[in-house]
Protein backbone atom coordinates (compact mmCIF):
# COMPACT_ATOMS: atom_id res chain seq x y z
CA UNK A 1 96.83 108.75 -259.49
CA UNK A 2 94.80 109.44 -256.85
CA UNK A 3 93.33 113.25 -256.34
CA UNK A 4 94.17 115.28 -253.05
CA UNK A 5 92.36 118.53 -253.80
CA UNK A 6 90.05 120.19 -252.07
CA UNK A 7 87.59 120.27 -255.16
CA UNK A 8 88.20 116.60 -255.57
CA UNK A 9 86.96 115.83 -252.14
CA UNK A 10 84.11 118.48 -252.05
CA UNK A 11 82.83 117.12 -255.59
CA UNK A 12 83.50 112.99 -253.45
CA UNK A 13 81.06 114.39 -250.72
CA UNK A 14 78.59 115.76 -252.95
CA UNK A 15 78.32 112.67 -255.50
CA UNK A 16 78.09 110.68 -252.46
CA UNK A 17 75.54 112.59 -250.49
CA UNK A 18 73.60 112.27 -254.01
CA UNK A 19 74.23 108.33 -254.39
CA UNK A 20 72.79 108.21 -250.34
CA UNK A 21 69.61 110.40 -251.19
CA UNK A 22 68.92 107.30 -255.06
CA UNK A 23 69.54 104.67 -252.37
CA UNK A 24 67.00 106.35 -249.69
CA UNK A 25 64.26 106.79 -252.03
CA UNK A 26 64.60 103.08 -253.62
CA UNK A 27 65.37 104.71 -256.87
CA UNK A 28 67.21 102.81 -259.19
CA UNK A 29 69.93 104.89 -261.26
CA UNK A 30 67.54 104.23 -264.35
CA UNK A 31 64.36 105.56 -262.57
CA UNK A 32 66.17 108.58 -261.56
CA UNK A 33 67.63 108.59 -265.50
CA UNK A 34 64.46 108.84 -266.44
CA UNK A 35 62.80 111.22 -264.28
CA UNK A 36 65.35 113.77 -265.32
CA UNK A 37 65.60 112.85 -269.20
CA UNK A 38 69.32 111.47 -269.13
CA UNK A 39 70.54 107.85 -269.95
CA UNK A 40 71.53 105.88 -266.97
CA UNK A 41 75.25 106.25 -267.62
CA UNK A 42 74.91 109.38 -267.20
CA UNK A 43 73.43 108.63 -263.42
CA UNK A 44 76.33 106.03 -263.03
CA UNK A 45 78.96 108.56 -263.91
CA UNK A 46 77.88 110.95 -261.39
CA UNK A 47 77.82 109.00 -258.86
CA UNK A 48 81.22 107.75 -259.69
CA UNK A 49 82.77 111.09 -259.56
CA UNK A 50 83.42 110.86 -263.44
CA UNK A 51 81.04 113.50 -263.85
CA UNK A 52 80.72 117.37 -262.69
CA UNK A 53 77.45 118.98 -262.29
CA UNK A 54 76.05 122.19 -262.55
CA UNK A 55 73.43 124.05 -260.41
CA UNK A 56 70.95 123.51 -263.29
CA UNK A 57 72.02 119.55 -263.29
CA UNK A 58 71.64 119.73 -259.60
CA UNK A 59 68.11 120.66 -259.52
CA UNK A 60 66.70 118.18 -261.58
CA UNK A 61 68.81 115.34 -259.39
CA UNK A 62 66.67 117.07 -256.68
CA UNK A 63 63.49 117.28 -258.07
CA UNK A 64 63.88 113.38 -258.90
CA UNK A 65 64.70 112.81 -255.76
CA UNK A 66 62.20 114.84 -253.72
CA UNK A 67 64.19 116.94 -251.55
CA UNK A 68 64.29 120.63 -251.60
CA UNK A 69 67.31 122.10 -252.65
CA UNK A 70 67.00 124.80 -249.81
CA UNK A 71 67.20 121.26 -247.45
CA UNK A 72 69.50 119.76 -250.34
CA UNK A 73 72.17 122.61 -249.83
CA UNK A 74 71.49 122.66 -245.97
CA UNK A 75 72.71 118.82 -245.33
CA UNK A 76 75.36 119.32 -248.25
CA UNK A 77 77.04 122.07 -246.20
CA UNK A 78 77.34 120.36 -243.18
CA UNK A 79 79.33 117.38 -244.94
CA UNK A 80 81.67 120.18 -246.27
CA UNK A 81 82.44 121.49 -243.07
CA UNK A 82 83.54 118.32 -242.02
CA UNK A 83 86.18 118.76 -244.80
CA UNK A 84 87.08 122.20 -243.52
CA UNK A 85 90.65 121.78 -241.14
CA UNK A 86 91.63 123.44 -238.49
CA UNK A 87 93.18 126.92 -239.03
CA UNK A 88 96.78 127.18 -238.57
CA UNK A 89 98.35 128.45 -235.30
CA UNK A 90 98.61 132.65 -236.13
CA UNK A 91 96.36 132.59 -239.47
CA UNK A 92 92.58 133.13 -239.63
CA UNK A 93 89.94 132.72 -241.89
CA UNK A 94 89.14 135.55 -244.21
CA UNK A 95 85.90 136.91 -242.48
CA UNK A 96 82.70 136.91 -245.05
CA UNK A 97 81.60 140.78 -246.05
């Protein structure tokens, strides 16, 4: 069954945007494993989208690949807001506070 929600295809751009940044630096999923004291399933199942992250989990996948997270979060929100569609005729966006 294949998965339609918005969370599913936010968590597809970020795995992938993660997968691009291993391949970039050369890094094989067991040098990154390493560098951030997991096995290299674990690497393999987050870039297959069997695994979520959090912030903390994020960091070190950073850190291993040596990119900012300032620039990290930067790049990842422009691939989001490619995800974002149009508004509907006569509804707006909730403005931020």
């Amino acid at each position: 069954m294949k998965r339609t929600s918005l969370y599913s295809e936010r968590h597809a751009v970020l795995v992938e945007y993660l997968r691009e940044l291993r391949v970039l630096r050369h890094l094989t999923q067991a040098e990154v494993a390493e560098a951030i004291g997991r096995p290299q399933t674990y690497v393999s199942d987050v870039e297959k989208g069997k695994r979520g992250l959090d912030l903390l989990q994020i960091l070190d996948l950073c850190d291993a690949y040596d990119v900012p997270f300032p620039a990290f979060s930067a790049e990842l929100d422009v691939r989001l807001k490619k995800l974002e569609k149009p508004s509907k005729r006569g509804r707006h966006k909730a403005s931020k506070s």
